[in-house]
Protein backbone atom coordinates (compact mmCIF):
# COMPACT_ATOMS: atom_id res chain seq x y z
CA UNK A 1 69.84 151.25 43.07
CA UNK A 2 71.86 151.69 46.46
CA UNK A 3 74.47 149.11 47.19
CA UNK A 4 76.50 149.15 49.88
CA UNK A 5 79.94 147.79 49.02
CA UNK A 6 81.83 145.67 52.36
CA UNK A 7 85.73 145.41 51.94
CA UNK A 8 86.16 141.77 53.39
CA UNK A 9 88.07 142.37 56.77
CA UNK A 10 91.55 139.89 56.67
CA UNK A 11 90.96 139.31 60.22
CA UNK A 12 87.77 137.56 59.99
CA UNK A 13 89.01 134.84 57.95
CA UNK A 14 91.60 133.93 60.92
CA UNK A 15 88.49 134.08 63.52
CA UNK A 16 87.47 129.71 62.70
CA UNK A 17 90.90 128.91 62.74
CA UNK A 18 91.87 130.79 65.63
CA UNK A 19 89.41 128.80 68.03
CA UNK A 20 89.85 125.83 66.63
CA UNK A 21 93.24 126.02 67.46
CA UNK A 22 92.55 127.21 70.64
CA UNK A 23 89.54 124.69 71.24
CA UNK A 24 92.08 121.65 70.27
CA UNK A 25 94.91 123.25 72.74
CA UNK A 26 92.94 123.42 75.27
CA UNK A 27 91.75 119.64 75.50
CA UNK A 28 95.29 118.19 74.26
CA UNK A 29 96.33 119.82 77.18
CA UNK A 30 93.77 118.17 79.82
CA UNK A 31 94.48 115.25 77.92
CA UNK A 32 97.83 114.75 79.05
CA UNK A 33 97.69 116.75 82.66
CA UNK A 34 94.54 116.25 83.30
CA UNK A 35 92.96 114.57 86.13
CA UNK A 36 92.45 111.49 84.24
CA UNK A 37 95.24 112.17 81.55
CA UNK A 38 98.21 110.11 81.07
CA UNK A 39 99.86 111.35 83.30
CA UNK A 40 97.62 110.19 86.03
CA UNK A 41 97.02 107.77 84.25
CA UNK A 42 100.83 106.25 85.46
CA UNK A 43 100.64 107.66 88.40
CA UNK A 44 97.35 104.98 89.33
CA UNK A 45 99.12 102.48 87.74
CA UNK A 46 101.90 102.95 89.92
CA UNK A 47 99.37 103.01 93.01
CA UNK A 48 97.69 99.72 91.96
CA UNK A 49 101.11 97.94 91.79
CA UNK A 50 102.88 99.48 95.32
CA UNK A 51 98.82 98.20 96.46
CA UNK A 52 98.54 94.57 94.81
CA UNK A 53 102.40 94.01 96.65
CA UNK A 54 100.84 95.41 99.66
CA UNK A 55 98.20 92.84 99.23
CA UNK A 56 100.33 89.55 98.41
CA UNK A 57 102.24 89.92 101.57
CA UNK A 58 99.15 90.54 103.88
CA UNK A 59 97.45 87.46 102.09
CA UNK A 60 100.85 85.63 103.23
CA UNK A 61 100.66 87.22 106.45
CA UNK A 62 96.94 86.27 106.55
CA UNK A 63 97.03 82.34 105.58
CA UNK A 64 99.94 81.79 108.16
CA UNK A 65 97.85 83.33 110.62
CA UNK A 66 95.23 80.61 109.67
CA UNK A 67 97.27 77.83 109.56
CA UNK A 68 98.34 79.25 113.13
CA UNK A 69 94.40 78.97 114.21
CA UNK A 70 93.48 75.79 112.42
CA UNK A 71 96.22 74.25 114.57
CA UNK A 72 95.15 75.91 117.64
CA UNK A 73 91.18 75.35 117.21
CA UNK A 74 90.80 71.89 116.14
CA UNK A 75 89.70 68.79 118.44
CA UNK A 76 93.90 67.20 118.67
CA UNK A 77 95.39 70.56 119.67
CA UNK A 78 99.25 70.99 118.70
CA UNK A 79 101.45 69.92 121.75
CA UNK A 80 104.36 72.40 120.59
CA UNK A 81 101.89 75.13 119.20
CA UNK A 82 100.63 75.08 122.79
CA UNK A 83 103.89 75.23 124.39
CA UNK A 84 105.05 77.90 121.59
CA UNK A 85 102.20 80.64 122.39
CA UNK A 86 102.23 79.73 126.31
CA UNK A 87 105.97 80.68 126.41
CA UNK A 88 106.12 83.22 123.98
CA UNK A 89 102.59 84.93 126.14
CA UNK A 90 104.87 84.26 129.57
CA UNK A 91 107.59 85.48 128.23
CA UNK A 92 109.54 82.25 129.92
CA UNK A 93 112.40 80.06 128.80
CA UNK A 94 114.65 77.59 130.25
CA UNK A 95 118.38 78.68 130.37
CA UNK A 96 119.57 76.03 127.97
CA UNK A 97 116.89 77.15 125.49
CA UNK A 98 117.47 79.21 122.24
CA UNK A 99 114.94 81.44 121.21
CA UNK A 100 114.07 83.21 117.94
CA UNK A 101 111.33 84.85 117.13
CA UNK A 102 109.81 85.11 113.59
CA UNK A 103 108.37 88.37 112.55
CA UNK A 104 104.56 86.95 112.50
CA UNK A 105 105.01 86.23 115.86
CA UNK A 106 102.55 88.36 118.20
């Protein structure tokens, strides 16, 4: 009876390991610098809290503008909102007058 004899090769016990390793590297490293790893993952968080300041002063901005209209638009219109936007759209004042302007004015 012919048997052929194989000498076990070292190297193929290292050959699992090896991309296992390099499988693992490979997505710890996307994990963290990756395009949704964590460090993009501060970098939107620091996004949606420069954005949600962004939007609490145009809400500001936004309800003074509509307190601005509802005293313009409603039946019993504002005597000195009237006189406010005519002078401040004729760009007129009387010499004893001071004038300041806020920076919502338009």
């Amino acid at each position: 009876m012919w048997t052929k004899h194989h000498k076990k090769k070292k190297i193929g016990r290292f050959v699992v390991p090896a991309m296992a390793v390099a499988f693992l590297s490979y997505f710890g490293y996307h994990c963290i610098h990756g395009d949704y790893g964590l460090r993009a993952t501060e970098v939107f968080e620091r996004q949606r809290v420069a954005r949600e300041r962004e939007l609490t002063v145009l809400k500001a901005k936004r309800e003074h503008l509509e307190n601005q209209v509802a005293l313009l638009s409603d039946g019993s219109m504002d005597r000195d909102m009237l006189d406010e936007k005519a002078r401040l759209q004729l760009n007129f004042s009387r010499a004893d007058e001071i004038v300041i302007f806020s920076h919502y004015s338009n």
